[in-house]
C-alpha atoms as a PDB file:
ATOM      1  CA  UNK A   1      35.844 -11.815  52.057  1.00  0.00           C
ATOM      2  CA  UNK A   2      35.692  -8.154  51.564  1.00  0.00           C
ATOM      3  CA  UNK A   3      33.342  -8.551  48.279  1.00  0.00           C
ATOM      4  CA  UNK A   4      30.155  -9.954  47.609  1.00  0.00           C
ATOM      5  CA  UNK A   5      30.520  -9.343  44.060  1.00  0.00           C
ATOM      6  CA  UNK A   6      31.687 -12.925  42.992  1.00  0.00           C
ATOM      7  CA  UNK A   7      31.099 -15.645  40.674  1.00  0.00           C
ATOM      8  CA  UNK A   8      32.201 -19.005  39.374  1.00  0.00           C
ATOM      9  CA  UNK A   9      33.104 -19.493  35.624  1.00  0.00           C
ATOM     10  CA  UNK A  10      31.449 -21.927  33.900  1.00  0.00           C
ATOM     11  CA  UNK A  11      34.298 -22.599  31.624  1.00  0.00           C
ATOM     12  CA  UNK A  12      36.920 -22.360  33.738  1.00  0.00           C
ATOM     13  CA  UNK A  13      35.806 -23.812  37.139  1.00  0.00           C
ATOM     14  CA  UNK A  14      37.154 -20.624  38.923  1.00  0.00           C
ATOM     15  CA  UNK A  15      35.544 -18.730  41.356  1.00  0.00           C
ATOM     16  CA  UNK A  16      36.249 -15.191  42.258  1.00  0.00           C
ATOM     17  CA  UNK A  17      35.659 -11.659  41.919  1.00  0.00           C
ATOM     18  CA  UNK A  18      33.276 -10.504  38.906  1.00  0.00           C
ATOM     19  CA  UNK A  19      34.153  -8.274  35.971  1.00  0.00           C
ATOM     20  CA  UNK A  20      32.707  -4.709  35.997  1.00  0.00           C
ATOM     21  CA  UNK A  21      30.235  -5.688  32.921  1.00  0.00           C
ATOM     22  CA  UNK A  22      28.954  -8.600  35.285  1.00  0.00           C
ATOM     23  CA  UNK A  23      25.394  -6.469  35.453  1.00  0.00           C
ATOM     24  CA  UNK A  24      24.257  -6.275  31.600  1.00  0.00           C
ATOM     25  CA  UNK A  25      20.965  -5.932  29.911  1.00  0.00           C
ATOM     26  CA  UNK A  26      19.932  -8.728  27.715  1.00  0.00           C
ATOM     27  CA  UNK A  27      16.960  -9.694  25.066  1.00  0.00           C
ATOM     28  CA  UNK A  28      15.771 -13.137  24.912  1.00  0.00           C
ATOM     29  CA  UNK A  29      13.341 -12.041  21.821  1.00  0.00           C
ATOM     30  CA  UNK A  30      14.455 -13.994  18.793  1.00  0.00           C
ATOM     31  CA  UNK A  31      14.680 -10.539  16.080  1.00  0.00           C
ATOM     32  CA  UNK A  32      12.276 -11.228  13.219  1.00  0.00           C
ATOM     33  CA  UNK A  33      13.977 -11.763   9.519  1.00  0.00           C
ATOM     34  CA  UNK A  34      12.589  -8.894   7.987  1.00  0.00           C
ATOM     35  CA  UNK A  35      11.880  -9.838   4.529  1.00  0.00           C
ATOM     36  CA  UNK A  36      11.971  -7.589   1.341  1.00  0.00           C
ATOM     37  CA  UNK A  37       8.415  -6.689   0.106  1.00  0.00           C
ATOM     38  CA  UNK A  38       8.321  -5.014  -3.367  1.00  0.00           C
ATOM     39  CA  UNK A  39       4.611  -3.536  -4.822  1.00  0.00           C
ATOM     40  CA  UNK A  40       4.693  -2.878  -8.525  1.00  0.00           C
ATOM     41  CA  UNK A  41       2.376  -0.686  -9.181  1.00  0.00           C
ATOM     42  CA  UNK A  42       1.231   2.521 -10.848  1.00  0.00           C
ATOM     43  CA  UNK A  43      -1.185   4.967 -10.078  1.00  0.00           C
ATOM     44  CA  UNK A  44      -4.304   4.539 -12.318  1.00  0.00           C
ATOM     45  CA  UNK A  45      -4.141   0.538 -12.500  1.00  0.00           C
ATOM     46  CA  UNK A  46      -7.627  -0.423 -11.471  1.00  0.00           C
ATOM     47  CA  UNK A  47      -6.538  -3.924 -10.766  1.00  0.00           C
ATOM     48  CA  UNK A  48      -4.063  -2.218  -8.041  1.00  0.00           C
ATOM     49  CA  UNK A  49      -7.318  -0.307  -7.055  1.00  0.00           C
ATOM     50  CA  UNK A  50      -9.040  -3.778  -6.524  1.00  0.00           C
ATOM     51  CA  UNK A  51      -6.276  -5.401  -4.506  1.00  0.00           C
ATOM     52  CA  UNK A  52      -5.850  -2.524  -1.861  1.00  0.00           C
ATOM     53  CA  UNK A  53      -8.494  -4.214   0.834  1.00  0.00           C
ATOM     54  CA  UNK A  54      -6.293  -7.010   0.484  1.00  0.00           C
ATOM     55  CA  UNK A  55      -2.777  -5.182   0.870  1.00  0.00           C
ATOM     56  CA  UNK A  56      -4.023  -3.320   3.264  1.00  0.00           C
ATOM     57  CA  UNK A  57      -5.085  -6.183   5.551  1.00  0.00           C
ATOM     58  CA  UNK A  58      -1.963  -8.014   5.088  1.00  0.00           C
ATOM     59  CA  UNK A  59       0.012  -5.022   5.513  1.00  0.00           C
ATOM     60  CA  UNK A  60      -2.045  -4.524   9.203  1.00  0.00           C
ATOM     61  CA  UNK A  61      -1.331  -8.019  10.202  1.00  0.00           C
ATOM     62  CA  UNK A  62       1.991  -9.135   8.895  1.00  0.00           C
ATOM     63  CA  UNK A  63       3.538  -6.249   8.593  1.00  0.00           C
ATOM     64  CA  UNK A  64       6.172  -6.501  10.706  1.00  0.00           C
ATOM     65  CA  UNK A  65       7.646  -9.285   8.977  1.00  0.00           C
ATOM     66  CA  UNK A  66       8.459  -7.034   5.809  1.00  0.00           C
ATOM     67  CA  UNK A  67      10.621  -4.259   4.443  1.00  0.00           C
ATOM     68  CA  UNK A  68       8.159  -2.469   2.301  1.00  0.00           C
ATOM     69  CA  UNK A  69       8.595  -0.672  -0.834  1.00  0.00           C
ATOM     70  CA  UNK A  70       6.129   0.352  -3.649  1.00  0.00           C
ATOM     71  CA  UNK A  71       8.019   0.954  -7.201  1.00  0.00           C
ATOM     72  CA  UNK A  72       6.518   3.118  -9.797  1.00  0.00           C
ATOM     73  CA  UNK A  73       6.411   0.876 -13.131  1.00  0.00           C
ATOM     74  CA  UNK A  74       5.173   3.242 -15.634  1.00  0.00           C
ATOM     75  CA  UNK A  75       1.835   1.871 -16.896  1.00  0.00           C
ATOM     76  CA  UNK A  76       0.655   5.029 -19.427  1.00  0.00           C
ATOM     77  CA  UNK A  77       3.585   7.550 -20.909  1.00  0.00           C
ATOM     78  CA  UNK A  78       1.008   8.844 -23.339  1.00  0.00           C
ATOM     79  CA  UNK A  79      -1.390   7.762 -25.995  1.00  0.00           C
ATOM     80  CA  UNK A  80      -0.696   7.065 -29.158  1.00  0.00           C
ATOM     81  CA  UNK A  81      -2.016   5.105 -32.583  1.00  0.00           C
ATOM     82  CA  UNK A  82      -1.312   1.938 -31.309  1.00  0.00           C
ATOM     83  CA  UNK A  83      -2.312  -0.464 -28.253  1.00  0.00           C
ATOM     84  CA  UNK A  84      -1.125   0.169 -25.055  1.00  0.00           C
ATOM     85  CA  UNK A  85      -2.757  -2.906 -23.358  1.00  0.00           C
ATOM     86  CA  UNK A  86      -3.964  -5.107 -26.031  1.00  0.00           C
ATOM     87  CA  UNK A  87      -4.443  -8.257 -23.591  1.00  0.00           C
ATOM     88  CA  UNK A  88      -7.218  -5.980 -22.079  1.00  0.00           C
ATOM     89  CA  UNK A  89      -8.318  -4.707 -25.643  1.00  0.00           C
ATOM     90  CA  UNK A  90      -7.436  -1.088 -24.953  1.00  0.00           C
ATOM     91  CA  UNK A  91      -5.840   1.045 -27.913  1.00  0.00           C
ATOM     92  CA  UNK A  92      -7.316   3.876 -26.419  1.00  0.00           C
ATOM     93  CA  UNK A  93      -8.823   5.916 -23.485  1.00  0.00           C
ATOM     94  CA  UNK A  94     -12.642   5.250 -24.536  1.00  0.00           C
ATOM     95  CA  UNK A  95     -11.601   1.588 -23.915  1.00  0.00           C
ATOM     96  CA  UNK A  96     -10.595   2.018 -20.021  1.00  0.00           C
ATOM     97  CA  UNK A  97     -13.837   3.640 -19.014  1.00  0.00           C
ATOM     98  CA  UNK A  98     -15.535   0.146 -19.999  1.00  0.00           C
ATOM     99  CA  UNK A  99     -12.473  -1.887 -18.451  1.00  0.00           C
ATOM    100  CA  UNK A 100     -12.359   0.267 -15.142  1.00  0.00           C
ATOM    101  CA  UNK A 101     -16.059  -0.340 -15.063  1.00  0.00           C
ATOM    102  CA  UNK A 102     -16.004  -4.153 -15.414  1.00  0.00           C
ATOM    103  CA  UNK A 103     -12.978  -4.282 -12.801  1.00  0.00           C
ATOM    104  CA  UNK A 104     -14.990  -1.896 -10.431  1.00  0.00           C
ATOM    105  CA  UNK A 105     -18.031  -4.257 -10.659  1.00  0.00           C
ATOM    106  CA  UNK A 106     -15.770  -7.502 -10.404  1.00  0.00           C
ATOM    107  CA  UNK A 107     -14.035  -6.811  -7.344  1.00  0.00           C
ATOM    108  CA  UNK A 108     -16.725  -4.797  -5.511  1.00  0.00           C
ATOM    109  CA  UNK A 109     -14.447  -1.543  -5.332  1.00  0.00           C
ATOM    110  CA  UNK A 110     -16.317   1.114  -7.165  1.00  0.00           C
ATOM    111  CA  UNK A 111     -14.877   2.788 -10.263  1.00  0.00           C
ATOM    112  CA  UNK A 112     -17.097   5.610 -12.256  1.00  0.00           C
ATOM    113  CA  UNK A 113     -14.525   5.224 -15.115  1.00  0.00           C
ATOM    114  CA  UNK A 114     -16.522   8.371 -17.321  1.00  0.00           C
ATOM    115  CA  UNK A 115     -13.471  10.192 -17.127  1.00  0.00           C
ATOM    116  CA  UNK A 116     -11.654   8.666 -18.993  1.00  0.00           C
ATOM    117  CA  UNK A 117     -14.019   9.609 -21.936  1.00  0.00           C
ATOM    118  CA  UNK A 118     -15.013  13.617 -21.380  1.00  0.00           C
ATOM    119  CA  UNK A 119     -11.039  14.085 -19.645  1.00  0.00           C
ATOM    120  CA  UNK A 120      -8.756  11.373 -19.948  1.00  0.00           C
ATOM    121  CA  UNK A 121      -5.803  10.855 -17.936  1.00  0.00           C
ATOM    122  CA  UNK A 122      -3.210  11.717 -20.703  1.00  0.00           C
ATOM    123  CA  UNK A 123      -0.189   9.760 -18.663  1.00  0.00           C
ATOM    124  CA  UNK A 124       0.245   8.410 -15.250  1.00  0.00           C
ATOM    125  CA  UNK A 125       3.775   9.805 -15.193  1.00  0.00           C
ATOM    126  CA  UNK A 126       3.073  12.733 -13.443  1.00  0.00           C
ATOM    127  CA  UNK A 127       1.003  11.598 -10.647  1.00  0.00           C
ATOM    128  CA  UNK A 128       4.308   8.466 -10.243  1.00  0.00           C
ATOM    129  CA  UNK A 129       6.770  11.170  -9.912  1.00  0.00           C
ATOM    130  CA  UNK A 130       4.803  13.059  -6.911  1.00  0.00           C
ATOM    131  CA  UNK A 131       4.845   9.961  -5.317  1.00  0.00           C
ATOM    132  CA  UNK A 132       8.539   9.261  -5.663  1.00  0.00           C
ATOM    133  CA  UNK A 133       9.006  12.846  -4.764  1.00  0.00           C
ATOM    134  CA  UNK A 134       6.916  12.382  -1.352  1.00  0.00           C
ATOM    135  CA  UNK A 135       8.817   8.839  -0.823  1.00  0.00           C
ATOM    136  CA  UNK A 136      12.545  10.824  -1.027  1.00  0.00           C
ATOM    137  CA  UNK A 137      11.639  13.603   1.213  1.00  0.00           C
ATOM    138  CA  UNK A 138       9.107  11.661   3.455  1.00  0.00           C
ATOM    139  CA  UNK A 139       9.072   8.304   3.593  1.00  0.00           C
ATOM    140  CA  UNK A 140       7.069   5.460   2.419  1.00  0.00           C
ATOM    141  CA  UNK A 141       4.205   5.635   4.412  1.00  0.00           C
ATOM    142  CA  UNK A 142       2.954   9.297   3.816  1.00  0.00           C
ATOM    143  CA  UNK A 143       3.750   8.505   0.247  1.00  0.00           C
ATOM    144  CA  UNK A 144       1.531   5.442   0.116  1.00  0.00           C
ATOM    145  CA  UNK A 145      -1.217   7.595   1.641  1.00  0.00           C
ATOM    146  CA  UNK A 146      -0.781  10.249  -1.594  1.00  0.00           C
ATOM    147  CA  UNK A 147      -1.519   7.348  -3.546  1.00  0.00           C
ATOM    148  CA  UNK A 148      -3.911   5.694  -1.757  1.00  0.00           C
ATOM    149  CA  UNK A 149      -5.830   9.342  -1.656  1.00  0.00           C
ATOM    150  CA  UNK A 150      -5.021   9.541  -5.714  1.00  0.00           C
ATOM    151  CA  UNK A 151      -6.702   6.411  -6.639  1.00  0.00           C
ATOM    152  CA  UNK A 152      -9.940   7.138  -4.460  1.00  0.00           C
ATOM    153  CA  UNK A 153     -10.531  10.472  -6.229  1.00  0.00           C
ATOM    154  CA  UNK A 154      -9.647   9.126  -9.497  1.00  0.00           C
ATOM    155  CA  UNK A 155     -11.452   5.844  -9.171  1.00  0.00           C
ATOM    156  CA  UNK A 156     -14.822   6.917  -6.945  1.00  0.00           C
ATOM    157  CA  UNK A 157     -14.547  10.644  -7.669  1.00  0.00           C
ATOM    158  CA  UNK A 158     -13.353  10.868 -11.149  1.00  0.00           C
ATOM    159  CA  UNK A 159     -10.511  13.033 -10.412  1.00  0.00           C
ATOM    160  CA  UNK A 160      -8.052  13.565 -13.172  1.00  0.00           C
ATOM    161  CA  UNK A 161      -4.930  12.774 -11.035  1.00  0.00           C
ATOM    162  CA  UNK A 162      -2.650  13.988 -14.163  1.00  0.00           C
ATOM    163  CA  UNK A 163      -3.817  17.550 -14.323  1.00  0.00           C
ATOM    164  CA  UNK A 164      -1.775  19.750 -11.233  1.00  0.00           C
ATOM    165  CA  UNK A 165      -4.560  21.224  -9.769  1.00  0.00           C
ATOM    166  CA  UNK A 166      -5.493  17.816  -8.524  1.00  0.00           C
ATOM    167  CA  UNK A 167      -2.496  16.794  -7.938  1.00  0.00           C
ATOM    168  CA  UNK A 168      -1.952  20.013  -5.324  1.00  0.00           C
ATOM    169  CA  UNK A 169      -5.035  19.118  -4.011  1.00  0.00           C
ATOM    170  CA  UNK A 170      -4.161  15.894  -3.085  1.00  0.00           C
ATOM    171  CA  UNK A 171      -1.286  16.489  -1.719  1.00  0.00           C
ATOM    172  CA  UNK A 172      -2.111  19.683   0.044  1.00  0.00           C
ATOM    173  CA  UNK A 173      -5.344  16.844   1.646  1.00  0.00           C
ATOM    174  CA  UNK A 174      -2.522  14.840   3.317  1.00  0.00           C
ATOM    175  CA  UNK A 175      -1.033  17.896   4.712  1.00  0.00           C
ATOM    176  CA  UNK A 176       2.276  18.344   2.716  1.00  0.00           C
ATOM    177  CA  UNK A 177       2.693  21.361   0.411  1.00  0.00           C
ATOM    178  CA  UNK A 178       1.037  20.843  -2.692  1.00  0.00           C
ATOM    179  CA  UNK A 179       2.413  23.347  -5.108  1.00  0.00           C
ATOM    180  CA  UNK A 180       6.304  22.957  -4.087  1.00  0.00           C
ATOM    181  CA  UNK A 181       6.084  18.914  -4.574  1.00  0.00           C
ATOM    182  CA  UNK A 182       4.151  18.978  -7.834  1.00  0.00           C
ATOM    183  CA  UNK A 183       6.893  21.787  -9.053  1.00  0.00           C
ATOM    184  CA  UNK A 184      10.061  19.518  -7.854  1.00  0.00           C
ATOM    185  CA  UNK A 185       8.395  16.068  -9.350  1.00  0.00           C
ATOM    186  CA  UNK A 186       8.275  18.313 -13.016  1.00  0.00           C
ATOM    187  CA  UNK A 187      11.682  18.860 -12.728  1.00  0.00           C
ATOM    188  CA  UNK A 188      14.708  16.446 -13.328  1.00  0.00           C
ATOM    189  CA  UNK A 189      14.118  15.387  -9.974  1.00  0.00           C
ATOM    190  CA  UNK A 190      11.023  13.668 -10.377  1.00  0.00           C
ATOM    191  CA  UNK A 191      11.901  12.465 -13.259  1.00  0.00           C
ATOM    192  CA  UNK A 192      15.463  10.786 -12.188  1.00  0.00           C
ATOM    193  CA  UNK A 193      13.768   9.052  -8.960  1.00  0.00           C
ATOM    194  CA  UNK A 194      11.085   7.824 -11.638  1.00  0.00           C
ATOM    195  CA  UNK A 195      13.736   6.342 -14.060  1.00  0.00           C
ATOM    196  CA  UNK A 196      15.272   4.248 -11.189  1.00  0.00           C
ATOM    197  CA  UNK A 197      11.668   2.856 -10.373  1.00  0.00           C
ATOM    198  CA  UNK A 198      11.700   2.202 -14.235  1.00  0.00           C
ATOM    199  CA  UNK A 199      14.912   0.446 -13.613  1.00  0.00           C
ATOM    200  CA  UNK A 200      14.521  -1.539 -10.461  1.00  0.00           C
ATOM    201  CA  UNK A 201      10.682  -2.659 -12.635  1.00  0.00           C
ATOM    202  CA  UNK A 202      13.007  -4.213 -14.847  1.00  0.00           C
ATOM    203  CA  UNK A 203      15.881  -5.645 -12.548  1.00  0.00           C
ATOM    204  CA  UNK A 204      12.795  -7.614 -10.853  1.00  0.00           C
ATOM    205  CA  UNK A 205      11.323  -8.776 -13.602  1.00  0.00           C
ATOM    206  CA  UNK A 206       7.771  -7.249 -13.016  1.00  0.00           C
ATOM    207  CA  UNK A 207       5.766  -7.010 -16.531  1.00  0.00           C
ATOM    208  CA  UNK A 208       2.434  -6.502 -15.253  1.00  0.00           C
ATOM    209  CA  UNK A 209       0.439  -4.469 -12.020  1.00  0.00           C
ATOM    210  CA  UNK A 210       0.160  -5.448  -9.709  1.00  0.00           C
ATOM    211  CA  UNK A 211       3.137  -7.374  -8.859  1.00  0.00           C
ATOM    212  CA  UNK A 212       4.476  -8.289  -5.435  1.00  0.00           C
ATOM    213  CA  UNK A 213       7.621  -9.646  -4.796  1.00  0.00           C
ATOM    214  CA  UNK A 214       8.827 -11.256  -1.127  1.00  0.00           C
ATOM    215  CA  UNK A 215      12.705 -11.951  -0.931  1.00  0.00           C
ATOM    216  CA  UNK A 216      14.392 -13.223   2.251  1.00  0.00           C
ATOM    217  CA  UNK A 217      18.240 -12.510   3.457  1.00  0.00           C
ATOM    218  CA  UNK A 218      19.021 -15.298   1.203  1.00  0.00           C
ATOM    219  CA  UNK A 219      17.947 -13.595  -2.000  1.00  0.00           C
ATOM    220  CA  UNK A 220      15.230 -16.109  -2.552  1.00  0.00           C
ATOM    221  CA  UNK A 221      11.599 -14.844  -3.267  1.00  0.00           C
ATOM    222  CA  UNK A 222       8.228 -15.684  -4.688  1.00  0.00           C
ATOM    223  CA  UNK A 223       6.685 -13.166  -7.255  1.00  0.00           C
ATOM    224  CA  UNK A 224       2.740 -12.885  -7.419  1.00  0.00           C
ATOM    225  CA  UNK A 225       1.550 -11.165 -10.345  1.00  0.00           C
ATOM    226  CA  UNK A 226      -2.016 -10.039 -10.868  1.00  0.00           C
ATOM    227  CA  UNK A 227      -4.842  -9.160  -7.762  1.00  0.00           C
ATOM    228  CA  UNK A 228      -4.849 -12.530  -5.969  1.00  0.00           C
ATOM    229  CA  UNK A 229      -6.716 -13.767  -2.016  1.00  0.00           C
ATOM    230  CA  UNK A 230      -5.562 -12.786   0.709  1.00  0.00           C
ATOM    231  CA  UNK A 231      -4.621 -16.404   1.491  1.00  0.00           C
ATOM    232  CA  UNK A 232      -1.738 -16.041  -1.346  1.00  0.00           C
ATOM    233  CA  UNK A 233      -0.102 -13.537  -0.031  1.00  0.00           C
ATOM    234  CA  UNK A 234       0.036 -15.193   3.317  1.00  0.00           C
ATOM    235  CA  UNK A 235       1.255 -18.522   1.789  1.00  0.00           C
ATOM    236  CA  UNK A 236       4.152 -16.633  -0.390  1.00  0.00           C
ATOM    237  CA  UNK A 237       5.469 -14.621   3.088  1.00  0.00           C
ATOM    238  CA  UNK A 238       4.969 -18.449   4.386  1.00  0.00           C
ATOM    239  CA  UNK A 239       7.076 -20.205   2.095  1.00  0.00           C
ATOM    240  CA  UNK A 240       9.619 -17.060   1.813  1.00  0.00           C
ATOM    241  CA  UNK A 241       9.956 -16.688   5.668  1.00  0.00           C
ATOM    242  CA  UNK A 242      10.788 -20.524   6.399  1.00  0.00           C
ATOM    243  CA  UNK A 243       7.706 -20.569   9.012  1.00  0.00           C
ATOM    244  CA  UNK A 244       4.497 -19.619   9.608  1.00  0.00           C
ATOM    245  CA  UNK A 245       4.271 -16.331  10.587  1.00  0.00           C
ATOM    246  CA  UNK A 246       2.125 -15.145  13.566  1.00  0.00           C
ATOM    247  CA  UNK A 247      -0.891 -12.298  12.825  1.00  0.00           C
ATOM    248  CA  UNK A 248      -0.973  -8.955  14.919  1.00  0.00           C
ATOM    249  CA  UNK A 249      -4.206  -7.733  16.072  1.00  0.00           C
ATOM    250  CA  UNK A 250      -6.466  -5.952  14.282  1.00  0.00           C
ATOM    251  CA  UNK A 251      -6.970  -2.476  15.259  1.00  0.00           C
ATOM    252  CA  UNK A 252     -10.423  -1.333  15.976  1.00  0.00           C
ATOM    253  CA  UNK A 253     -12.271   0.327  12.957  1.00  0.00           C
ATOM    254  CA  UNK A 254     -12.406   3.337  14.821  1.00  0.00           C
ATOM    255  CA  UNK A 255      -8.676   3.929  14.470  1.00  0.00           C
ATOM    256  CA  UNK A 256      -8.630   2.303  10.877  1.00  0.00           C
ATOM    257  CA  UNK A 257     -11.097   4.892   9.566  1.00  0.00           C
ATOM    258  CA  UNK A 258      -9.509   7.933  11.339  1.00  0.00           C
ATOM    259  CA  UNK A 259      -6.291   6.582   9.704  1.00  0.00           C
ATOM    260  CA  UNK A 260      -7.818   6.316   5.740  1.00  0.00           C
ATOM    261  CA  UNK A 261     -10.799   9.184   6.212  1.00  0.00           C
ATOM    262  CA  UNK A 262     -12.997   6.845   3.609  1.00  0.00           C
ATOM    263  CA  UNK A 263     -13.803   2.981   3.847  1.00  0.00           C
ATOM    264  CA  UNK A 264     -15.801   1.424   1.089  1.00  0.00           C
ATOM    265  CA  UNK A 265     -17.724  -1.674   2.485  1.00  0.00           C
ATOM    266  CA  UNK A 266     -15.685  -4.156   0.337  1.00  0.00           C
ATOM    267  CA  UNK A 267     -12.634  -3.025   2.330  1.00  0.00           C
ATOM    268  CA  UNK A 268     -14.290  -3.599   6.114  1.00  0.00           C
ATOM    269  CA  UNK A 269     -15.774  -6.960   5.264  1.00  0.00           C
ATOM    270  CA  UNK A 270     -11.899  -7.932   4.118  1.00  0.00           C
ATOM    271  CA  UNK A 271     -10.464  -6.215   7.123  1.00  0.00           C
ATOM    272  CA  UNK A 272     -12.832  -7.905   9.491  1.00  0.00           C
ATOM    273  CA  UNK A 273     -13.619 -10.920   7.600  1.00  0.00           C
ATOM    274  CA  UNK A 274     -17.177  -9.927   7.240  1.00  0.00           C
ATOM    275  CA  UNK A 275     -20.100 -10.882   5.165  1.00  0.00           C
ATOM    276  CA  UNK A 276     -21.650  -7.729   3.334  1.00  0.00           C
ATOM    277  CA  UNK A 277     -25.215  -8.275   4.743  1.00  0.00           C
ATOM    278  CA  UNK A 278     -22.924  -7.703   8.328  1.00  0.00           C
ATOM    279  CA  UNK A 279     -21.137  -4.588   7.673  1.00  0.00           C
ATOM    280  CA  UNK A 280     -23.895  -2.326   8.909  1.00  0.00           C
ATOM    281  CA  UNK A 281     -24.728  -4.267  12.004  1.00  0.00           C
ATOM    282  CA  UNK A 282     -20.612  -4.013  12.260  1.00  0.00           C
ATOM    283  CA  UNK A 283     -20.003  -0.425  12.016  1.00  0.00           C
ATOM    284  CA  UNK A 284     -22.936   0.555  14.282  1.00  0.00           C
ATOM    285  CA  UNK A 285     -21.141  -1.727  16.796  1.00  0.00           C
ATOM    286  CA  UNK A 286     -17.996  -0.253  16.459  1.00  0.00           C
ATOM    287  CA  UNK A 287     -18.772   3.302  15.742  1.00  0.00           C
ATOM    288  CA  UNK A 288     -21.049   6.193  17.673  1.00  0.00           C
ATOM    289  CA  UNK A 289     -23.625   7.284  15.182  1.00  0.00           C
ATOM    290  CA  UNK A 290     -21.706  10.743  15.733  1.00  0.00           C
ATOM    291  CA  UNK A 291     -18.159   9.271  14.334  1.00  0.00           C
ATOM    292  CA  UNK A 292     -19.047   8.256  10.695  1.00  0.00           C
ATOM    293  CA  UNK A 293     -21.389   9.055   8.195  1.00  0.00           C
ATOM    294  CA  UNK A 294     -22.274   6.637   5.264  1.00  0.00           C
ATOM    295  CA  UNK A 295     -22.770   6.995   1.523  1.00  0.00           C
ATOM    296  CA  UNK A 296     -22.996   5.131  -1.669  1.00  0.00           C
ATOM    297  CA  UNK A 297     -21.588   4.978  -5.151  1.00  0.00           C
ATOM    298  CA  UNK A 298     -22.404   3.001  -7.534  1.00  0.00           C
ATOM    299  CA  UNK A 299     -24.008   0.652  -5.491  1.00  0.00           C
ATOM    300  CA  UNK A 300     -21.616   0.207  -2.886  1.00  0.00           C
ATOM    301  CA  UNK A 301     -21.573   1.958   0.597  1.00  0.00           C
ATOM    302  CA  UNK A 302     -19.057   3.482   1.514  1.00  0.00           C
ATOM    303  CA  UNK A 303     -18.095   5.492   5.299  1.00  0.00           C
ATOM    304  CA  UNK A 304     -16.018   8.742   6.151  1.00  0.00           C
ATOM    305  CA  UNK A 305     -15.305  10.180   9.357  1.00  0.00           C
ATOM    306  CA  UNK A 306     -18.151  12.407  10.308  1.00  0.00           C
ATOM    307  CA  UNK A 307     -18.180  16.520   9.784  1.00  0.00           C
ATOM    308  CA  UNK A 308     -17.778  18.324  12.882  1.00  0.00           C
END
């Protein structure tokens, strides 16, 4: 035989000389059913605050199970004579401080809440459009950092996140331009990609923040409404994924904190499963004294990458 390229089909029986395509590349990795992950949310709901060293773990470690998208759901237009949340007995902005305060306090993620009594976030519409204007042009994770960046200054730093000088200034802080996306989300824009947020709210059924919703290729989901355990959320993906899905490895808090520029305790000892009296001993583990620096407010330490 003049060939040594040869081969016997298993079908047929026949032996003989093989195709051209005989040498092909080939995956034995099962692909992973990525599963639709929706986060209703807005930005100055404090239970959304409270939830984030939970998303955030879940997020690290099953991520890559799940399509993620966070949806604007409009939580304050404006003020006006009547309630806007009566099943949390607020009618008016006096009434949050006290509410953001006793959520803060709850769930161990600090909220000053004073601002909402000497300068009151008049609607969380214009902070939700930014957002959906850094989603369009940018994608969903730099947009998630705006927010995440939004709610610490409001919630630590009492920021007002409506006014556009903060608003700039946050979004100048995760290095996009500042004054040309606060501009577009003013402008029908902003306030067409917040409509179909307002929309797609509705179509799943979402009536309260936070809500996450899990649907597989099948269409069939599991909606959790309200700040729940971590445990929850791994049981819904669970139940929604047809098996138990498999953790990645947590990244070292070196990289998580160069990532988010500010960790409050509450969010290490969720990341790490940690006891509070352990943090410290943790982060001086972890972290050269000449990384981090640490802080407190309101009771509650909290670390940022270190001034050079």
């Amino acid at each position: 035989m003049t060939s040594n390229n040869l081969v016997c089909d298993v079908e047929t029986g026949v032996c003989g000389v093989a195709n051209d395509d005989a040498v092909q590349t080939i995956d034995f990795n099962e692909p992973v059913k990525k599963i639709e992950m929706y986060y209703v949310t807005d930005p100055i709901c404090s239970h959304c605050w409270a939830l984030e060293p939970i998303l955030r773990r879940f997020m690290k470690q099953y991520g890559q199970y799940v399509q993620f998208k966070t949806v604007m759901g409009g939580l304050l237009e404006k003020w006006h004579g009547g309630p806007v949340d009566p099943a949390n007995g607020i009618h008016g902005p006096s009434d949050v401080a006290k509410h953001w305060r006793e959520v803060g306090e709850h769930y161990r993620m600090p909220i000053d809440g004073s601002l909402m009594i000497d300068n009151p976030v008049q609607s969380s519409y214009p902070p939700s459009r930014v957002f959906k204007v850094i989603q369009k042009h940018y994608g969903e994770e730099k947009a998630f950092t705006f927010l995440r960046r939004a709610r610490v200054e409001l919630f630590a730093f009492n920021k007002n996140i409506g006014e556009v000088h903060e608003l700039e200034a946050i979004v100048n802080g995760v290095g996009l331009n500042g004054k040309a996306i606060v501009k577009e989300a003013n402008e029908q824009t902003g306030i067409d990609l917040l409509n179909e947020d307002f929309a797609l709210t509705k179509k799943l059924g979402a009536r309260g923040f936070p809500t996450i919703i899990l649907v597989n290729e099948e269409k069939k989901g599991v909606k959790i409404v309200g700040s729940r355990r971590f445990e929850d959320y791994v049981s819904a993906l669970t139940q929604v994924h047809g098996e138990q899905p498999i953790p990645s490895q947590q990244q070292p808090l070196s990289a998580l904190l160069e990532e988010e520029a500010l960790l409050f305790s509450k969010e290490i000892e969720v990341m790490y499963q940690l006891e509070k009296s352990d943090v410290k001993a943790f982060v001086e583990k972890e972290l050269s004294s000449a990384q981090y620096e640490v802080k407190e407010l309101l009771g509650e330490s909290f670390y940022t990458i270190a001034v050079k």
